[in-house]
Protein backbone atom coordinates (compact mmCIF):
# COMPACT_ATOMS: atom_id res chain seq x y z
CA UNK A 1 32.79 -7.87 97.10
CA UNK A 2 32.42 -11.11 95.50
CA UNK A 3 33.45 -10.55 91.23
CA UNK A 4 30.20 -11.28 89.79
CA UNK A 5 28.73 -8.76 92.34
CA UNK A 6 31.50 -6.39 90.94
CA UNK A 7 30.60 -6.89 87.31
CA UNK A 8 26.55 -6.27 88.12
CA UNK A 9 27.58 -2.79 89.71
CA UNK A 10 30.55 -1.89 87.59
CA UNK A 11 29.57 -2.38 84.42
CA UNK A 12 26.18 -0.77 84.07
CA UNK A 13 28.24 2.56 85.76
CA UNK A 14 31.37 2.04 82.93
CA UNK A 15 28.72 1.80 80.54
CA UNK A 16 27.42 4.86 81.70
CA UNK A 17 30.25 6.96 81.82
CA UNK A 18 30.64 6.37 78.05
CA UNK A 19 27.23 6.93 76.92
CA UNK A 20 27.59 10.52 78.90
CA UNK A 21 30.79 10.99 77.50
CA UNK A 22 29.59 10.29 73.83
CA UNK A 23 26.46 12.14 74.65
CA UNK A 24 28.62 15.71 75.20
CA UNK A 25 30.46 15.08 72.22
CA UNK A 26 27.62 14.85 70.05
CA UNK A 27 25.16 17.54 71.79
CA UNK A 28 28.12 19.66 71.45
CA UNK A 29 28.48 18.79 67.80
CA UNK A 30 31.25 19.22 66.33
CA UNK A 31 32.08 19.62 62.63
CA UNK A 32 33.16 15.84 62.08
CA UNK A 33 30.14 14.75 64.03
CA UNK A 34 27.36 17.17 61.76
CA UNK A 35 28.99 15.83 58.75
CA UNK A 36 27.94 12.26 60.22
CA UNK A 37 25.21 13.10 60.96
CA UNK A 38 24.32 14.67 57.63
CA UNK A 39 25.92 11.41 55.91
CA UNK A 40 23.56 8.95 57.67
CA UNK A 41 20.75 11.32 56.74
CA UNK A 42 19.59 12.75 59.99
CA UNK A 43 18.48 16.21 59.58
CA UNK A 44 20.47 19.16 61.20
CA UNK A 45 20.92 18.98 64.50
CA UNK A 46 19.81 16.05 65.42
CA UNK A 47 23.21 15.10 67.12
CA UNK A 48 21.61 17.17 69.55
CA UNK A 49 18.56 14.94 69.83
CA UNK A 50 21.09 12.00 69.89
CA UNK A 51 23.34 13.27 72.41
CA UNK A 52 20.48 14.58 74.90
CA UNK A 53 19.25 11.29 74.83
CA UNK A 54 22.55 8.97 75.27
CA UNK A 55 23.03 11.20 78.33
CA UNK A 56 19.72 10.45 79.89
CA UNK A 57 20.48 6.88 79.09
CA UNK A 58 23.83 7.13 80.77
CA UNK A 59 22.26 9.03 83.61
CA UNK A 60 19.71 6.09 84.01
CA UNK A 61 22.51 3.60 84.33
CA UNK A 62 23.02 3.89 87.97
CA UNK A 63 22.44 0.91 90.44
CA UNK A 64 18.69 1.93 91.02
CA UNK A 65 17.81 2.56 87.46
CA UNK A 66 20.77 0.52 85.40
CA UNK A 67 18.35 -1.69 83.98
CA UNK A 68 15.92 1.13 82.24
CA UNK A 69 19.63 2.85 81.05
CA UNK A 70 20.73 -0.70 79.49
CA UNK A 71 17.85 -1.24 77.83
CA UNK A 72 17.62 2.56 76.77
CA UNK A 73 21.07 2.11 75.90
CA UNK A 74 20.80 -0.65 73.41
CA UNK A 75 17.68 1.05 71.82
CA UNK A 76 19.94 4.29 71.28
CA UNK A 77 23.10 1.95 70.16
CA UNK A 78 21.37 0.00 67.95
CA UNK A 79 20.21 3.26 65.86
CA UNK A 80 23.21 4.14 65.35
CA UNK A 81 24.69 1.02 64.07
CA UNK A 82 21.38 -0.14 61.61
CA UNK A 83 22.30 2.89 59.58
CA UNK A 84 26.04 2.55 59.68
CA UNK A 85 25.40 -0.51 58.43
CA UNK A 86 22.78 0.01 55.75
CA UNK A 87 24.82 2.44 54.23
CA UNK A 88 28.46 0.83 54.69
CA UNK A 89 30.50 2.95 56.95
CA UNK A 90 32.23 0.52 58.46
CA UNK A 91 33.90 3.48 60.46
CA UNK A 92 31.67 3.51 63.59
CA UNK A 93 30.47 0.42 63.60
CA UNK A 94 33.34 -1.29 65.56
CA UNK A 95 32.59 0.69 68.56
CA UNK A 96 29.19 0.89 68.56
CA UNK A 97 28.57 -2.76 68.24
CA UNK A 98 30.91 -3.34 71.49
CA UNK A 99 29.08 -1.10 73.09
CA UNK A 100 25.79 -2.36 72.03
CA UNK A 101 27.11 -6.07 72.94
CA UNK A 102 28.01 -4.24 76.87
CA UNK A 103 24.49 -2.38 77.20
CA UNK A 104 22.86 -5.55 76.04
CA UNK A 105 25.09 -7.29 78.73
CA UNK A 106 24.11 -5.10 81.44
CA UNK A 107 20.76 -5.33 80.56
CA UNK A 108 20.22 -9.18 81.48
CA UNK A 109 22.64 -9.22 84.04
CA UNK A 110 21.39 -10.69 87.26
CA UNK A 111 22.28 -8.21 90.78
């Protein structure tokens, strides 16, 4: 399989496999991730909210569908890293703007 082939399949599935993974984590909610929550002013339990949808986004980001997952991706990324940055924790926003820079890459990525 030629690389750039590679890349249009691989990355949108990568992406995926994070955005499920970080979905869990914050549907499942634990203590560190309430307090964030609570610190970005989100009411209680919307980690929940948040993770339910990352998960569907991650779902989406299969070969048939990676292009509605991207995009869904970078929608769900991007509100988590306006309010990190708004109120200054510099904390998350590392990963969440890599990961925001990847979904936005799979996104326009031509199969």
């Amino acid at each position: 399989m030629p690389l750039d082939k590679l890349i249009a399949v691989g990355l949108p599935i990568a992406l995926g496999v994070v955005m499920i993974g970080a979905g869990a984590v914050n549907f499942i909610g634990p203590r560190s991730i309430r307090d964030s929550f609570a610190r970005w002013g989100y009411p209680p339990r919307f980690h929940r909210v948040t993770g339910g949808l990352e998960m569907t986004a991650g779902l989406l980001l299969i070969p048939a569908t990676s292009r509605a997952g991207a995009i869904g991706s970078v929608m769900i990324l991007l509100a988590a890293v306006i309010p990190s940055s708004a109120i200054r924790d510099w904390t998350h926003l590392p990963g969440a703007v890599v990961l925001t820079a990847v979904a936005v890459a799979a996104a326009t990525i031509r199969k």
